[in-house]
N, C-alpha and C. Protein backbone atom coordinates (compact mmCIF):
# COMPACT_ATOMS: atom_id res chain seq x y z
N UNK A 1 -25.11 -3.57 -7.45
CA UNK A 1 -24.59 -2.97 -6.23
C UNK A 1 -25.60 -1.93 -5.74
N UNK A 2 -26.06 -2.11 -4.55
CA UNK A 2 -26.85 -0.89 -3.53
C UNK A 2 -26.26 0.02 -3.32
N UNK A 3 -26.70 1.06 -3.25
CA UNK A 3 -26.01 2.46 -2.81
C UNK A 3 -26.53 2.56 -1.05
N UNK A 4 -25.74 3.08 -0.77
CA UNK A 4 -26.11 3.42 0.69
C UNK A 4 -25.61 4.92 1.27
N UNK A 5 -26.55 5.09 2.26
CA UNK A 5 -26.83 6.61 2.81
C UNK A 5 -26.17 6.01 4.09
N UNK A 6 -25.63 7.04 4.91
CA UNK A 6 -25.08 7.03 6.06
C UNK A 6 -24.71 8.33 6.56
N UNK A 7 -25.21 8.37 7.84
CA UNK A 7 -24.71 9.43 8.76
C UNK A 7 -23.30 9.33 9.73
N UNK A 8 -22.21 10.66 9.53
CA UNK A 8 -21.21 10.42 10.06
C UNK A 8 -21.72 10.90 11.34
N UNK A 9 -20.40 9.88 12.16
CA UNK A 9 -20.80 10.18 13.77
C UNK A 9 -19.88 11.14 14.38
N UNK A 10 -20.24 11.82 15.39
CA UNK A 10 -19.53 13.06 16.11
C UNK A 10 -18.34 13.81 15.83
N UNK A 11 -17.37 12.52 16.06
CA UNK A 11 -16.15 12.05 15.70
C UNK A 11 -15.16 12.31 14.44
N UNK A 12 -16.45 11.94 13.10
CA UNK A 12 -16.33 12.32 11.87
C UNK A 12 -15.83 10.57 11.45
N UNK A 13 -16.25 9.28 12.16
CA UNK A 13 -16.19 8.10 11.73
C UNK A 13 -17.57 8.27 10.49
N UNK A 14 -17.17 6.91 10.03
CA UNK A 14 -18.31 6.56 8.92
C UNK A 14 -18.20 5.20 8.86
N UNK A 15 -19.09 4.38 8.97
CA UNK A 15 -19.08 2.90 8.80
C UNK A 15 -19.60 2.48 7.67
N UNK A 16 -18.65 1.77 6.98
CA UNK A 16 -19.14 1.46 5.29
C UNK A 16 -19.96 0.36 5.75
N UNK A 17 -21.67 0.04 5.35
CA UNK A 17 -22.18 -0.99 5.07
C UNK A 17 -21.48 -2.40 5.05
N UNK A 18 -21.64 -3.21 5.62
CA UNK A 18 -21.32 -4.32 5.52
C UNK A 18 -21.69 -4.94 3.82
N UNK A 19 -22.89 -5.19 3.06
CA UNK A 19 -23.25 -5.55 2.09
C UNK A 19 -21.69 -5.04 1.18
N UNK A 20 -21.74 -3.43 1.50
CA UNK A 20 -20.97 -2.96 0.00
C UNK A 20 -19.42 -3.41 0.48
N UNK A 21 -18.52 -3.33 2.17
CA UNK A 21 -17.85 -4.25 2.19
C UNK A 21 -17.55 -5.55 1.72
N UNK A 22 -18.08 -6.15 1.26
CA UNK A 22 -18.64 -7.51 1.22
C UNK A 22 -18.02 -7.43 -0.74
N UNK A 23 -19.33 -6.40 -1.35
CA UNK A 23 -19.31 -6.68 -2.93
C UNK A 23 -18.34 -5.86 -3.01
N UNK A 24 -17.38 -5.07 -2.24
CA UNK A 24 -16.00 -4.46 -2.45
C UNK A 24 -14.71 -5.31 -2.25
N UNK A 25 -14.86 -6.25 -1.71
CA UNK A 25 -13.81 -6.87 -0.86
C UNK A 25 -13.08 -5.77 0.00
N UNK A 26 -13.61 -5.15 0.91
CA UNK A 26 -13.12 -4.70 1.91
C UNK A 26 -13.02 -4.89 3.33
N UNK A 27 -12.16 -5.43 3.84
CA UNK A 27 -11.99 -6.35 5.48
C UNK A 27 -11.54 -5.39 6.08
N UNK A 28 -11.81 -5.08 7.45
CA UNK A 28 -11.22 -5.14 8.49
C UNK A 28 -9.45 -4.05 8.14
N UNK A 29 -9.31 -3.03 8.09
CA UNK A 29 -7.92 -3.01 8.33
C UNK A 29 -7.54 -2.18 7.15
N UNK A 30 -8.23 -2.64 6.27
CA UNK A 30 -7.99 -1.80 4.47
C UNK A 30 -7.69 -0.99 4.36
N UNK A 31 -6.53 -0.10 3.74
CA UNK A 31 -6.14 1.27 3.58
C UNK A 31 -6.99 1.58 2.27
N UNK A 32 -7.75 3.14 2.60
CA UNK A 32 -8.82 3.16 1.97
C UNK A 32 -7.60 4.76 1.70
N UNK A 33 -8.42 5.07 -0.08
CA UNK A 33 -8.35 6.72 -0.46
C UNK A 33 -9.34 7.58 -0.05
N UNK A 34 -9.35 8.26 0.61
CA UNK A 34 -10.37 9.50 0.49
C UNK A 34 -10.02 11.20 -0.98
N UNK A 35 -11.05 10.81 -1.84
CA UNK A 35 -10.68 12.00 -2.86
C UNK A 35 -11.95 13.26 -2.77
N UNK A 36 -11.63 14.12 -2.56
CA UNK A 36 -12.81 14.88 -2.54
C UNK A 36 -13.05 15.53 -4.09
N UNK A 37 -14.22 15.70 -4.11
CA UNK A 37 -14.80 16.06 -5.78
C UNK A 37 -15.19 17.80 -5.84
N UNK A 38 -15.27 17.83 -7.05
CA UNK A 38 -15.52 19.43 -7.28
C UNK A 38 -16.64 19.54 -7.04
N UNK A 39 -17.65 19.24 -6.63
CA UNK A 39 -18.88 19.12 -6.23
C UNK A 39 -19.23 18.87 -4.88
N UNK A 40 -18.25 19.33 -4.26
CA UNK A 40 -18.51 18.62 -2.50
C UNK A 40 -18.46 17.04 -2.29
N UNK A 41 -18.77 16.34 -3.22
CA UNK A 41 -18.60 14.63 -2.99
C UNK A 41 -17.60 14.62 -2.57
N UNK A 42 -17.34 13.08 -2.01
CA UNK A 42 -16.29 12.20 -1.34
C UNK A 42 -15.70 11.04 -2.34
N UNK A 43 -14.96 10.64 -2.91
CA UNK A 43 -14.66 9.48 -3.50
C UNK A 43 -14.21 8.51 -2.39
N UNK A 44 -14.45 7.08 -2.26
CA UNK A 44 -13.68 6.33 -1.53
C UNK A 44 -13.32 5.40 -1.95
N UNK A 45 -11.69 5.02 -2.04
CA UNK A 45 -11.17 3.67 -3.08
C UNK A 45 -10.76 2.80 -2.45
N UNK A 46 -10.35 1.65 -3.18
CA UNK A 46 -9.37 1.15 -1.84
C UNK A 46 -7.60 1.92 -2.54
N UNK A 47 -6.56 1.76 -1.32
CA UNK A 47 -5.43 2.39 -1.64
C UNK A 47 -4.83 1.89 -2.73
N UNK A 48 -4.61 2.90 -3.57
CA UNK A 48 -3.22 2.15 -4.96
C UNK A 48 -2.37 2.93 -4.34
N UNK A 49 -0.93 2.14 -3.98
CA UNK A 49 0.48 2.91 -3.91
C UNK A 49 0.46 3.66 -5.15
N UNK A 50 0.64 4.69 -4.82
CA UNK A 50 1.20 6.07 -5.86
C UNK A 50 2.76 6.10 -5.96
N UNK A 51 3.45 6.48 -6.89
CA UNK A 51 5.00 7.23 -7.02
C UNK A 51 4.95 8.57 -5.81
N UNK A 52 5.95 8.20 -5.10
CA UNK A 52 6.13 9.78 -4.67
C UNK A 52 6.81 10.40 -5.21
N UNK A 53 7.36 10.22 -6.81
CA UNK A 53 7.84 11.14 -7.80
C UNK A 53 6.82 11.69 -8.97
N UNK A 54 6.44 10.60 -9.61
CA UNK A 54 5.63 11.14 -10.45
C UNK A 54 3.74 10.81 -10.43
N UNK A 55 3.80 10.46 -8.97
CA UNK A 55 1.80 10.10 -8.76
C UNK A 55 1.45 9.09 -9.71
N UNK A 56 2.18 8.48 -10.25
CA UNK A 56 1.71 7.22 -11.01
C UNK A 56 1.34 6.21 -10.13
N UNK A 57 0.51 5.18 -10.62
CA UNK A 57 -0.01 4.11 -9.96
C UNK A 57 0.13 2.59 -10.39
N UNK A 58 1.41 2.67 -11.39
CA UNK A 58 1.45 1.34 -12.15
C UNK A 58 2.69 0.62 -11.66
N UNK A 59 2.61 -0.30 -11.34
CA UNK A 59 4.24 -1.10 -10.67
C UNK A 59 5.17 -0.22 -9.47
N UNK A 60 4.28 -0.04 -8.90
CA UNK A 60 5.02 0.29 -7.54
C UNK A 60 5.10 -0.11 -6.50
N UNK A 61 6.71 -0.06 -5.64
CA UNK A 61 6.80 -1.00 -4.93
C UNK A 61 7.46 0.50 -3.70
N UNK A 62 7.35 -0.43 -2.32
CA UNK A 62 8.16 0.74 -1.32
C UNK A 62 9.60 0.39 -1.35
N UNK A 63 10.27 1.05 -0.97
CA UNK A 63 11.98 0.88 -0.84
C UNK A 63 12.15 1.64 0.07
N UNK A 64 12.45 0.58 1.09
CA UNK A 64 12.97 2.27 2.77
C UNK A 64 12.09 2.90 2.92
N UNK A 65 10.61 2.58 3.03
CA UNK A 65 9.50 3.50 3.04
C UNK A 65 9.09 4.70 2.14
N UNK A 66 9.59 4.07 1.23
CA UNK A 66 9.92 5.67 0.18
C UNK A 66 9.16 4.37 -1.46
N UNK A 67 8.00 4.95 -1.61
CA UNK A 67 7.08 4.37 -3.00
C UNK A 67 7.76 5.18 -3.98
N UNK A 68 8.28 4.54 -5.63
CA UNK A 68 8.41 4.56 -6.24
C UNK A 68 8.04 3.57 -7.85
N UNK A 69 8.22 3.99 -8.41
CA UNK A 69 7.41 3.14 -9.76
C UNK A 69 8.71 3.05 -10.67
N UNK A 70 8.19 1.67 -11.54
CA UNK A 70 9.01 1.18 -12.52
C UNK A 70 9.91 1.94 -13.13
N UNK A 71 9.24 2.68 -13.50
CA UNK A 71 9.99 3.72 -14.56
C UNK A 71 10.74 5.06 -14.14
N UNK A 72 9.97 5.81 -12.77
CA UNK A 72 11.12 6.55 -12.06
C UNK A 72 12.29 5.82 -11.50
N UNK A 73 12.12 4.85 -11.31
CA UNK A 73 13.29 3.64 -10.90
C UNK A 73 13.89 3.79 -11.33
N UNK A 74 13.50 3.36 -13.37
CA UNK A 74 14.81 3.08 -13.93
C UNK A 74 15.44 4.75 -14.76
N UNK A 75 14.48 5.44 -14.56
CA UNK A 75 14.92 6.97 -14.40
C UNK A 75 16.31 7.29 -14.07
N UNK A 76 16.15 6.42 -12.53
CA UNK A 76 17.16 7.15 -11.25
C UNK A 76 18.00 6.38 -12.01
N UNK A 77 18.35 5.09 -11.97
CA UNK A 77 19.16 4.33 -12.28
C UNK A 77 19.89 4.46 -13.14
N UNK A 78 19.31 4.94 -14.35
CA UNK A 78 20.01 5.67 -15.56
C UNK A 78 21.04 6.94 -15.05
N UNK A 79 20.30 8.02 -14.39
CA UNK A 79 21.15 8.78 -13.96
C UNK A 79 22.53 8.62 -13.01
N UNK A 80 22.05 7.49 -12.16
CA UNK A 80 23.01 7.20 -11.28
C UNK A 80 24.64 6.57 -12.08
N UNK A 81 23.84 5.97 -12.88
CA UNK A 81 24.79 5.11 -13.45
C UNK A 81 25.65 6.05 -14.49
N UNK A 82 24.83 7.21 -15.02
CA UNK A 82 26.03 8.43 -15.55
C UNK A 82 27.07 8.98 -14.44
N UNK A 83 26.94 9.26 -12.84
CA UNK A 83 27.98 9.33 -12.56
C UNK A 83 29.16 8.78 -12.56
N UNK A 84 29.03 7.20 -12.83
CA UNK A 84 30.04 6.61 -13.08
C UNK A 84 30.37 5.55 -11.82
């Protein structure tokens, strides 16, 4: 994989290389992460749904627009099911 340099434009766009699109599989449309580093860097991923309970990234699905994961799921479910 090539590394590539790029200048952002006015705007604050950035156009990822086509090549590293390409050896990323990234099309057109992709919900991308932006992470910034303790060093001033940029990380850029493509998106993993996160928990919006516990920031996990493993088996998560949306419900009503609202991301949750396997296990806060069956969290809730447990609890719910103590009310009776």
């Amino acid at each position: 994989m090539r590394n590539a340099s790029k200048r952002m434009g006015k705007k604050g766009t950035l156009t990822i290389p086509q090549h590293l699109r390409h050896e990323l599989g990234l099309e057109g449309g992709t919900a991308v992460d932006l992470t910034p580093t303790g060093d001033g860097g940029l990380v850029i991923q493509k998106h993993r749904p996160t928990c919006n309970i516990c920031h996990g990234t493993y088996e998560v699905v949306t419900f009503k627009g609202f991301q949750i994961c396997r296990e806060c799921f069956l969290g809730i479910r447990e609890e719910v099911e103590k009310l009776g």
